[in-house]
N, C-alpha and C. Protein backbone atom coordinates (compact mmCIF):
# COMPACT_ATOMS: atom_id res chain seq x y z
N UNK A 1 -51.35 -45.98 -309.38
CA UNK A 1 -51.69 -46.04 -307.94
C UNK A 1 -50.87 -44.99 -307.18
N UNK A 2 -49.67 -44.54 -307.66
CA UNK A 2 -48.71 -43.87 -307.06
C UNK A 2 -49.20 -42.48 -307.06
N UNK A 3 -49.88 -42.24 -308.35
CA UNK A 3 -50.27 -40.68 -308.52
C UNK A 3 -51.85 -40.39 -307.72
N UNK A 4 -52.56 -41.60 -307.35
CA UNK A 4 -53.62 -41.49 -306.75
C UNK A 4 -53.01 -41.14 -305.32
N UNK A 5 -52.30 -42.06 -304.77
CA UNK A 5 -51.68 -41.93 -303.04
C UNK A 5 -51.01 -40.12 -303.08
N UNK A 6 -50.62 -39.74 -303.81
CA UNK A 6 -49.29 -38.34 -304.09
C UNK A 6 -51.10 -37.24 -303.65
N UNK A 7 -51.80 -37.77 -304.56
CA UNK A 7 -53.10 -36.34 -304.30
C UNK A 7 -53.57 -36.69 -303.20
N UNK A 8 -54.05 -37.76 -302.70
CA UNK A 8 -54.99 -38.04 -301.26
C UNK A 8 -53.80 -37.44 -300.69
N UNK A 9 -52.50 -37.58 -300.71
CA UNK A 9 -51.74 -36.93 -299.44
C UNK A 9 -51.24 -35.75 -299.44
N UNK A 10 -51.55 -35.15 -300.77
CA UNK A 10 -51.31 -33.51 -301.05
C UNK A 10 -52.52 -33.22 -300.05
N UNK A 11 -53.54 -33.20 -300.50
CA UNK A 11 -54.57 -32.76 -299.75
C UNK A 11 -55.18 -33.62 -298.47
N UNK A 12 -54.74 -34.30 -297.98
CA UNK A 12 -54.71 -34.40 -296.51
C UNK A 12 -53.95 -33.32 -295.72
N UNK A 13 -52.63 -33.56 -296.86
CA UNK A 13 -51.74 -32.12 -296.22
C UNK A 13 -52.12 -31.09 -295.87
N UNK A 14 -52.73 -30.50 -297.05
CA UNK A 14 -53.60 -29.03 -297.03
C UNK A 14 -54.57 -28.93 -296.40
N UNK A 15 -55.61 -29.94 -295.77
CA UNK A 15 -56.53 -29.93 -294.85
C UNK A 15 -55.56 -29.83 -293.88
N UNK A 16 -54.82 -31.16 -293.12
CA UNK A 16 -54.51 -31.01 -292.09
C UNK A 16 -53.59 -29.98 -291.84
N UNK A 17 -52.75 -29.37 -292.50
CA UNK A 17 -51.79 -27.59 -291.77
C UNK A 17 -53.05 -26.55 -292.06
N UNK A 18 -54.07 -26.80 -292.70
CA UNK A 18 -54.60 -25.29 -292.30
C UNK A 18 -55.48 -25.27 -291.26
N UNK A 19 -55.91 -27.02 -291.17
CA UNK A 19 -56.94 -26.92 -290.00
C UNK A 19 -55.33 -26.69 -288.43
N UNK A 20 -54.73 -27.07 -288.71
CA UNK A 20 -53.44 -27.27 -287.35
C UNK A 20 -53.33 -25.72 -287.47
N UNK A 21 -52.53 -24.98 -288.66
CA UNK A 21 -52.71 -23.54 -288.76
C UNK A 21 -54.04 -22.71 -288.01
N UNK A 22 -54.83 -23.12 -288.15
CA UNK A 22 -56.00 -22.31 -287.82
C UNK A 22 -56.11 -22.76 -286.20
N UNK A 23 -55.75 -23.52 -286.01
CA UNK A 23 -55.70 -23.87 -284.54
C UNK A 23 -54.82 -23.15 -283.58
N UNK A 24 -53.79 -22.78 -283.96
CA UNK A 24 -52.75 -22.39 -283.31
C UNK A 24 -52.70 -21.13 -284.14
């Protein structure tokens, strides 16, 4: 379960700073 939560929040990460990146 731990290694499932670690990827959904790698890549929330990476969505959310490039969409915040791309914003600013």
């Amino acid at each position: 379960a731990e290694d499932l939560i670690a990827i959904v929040t790698s890549f929330s990460a990476r969505i959310y700073g490039a969409r915040g990146r791309k914003k600013k």
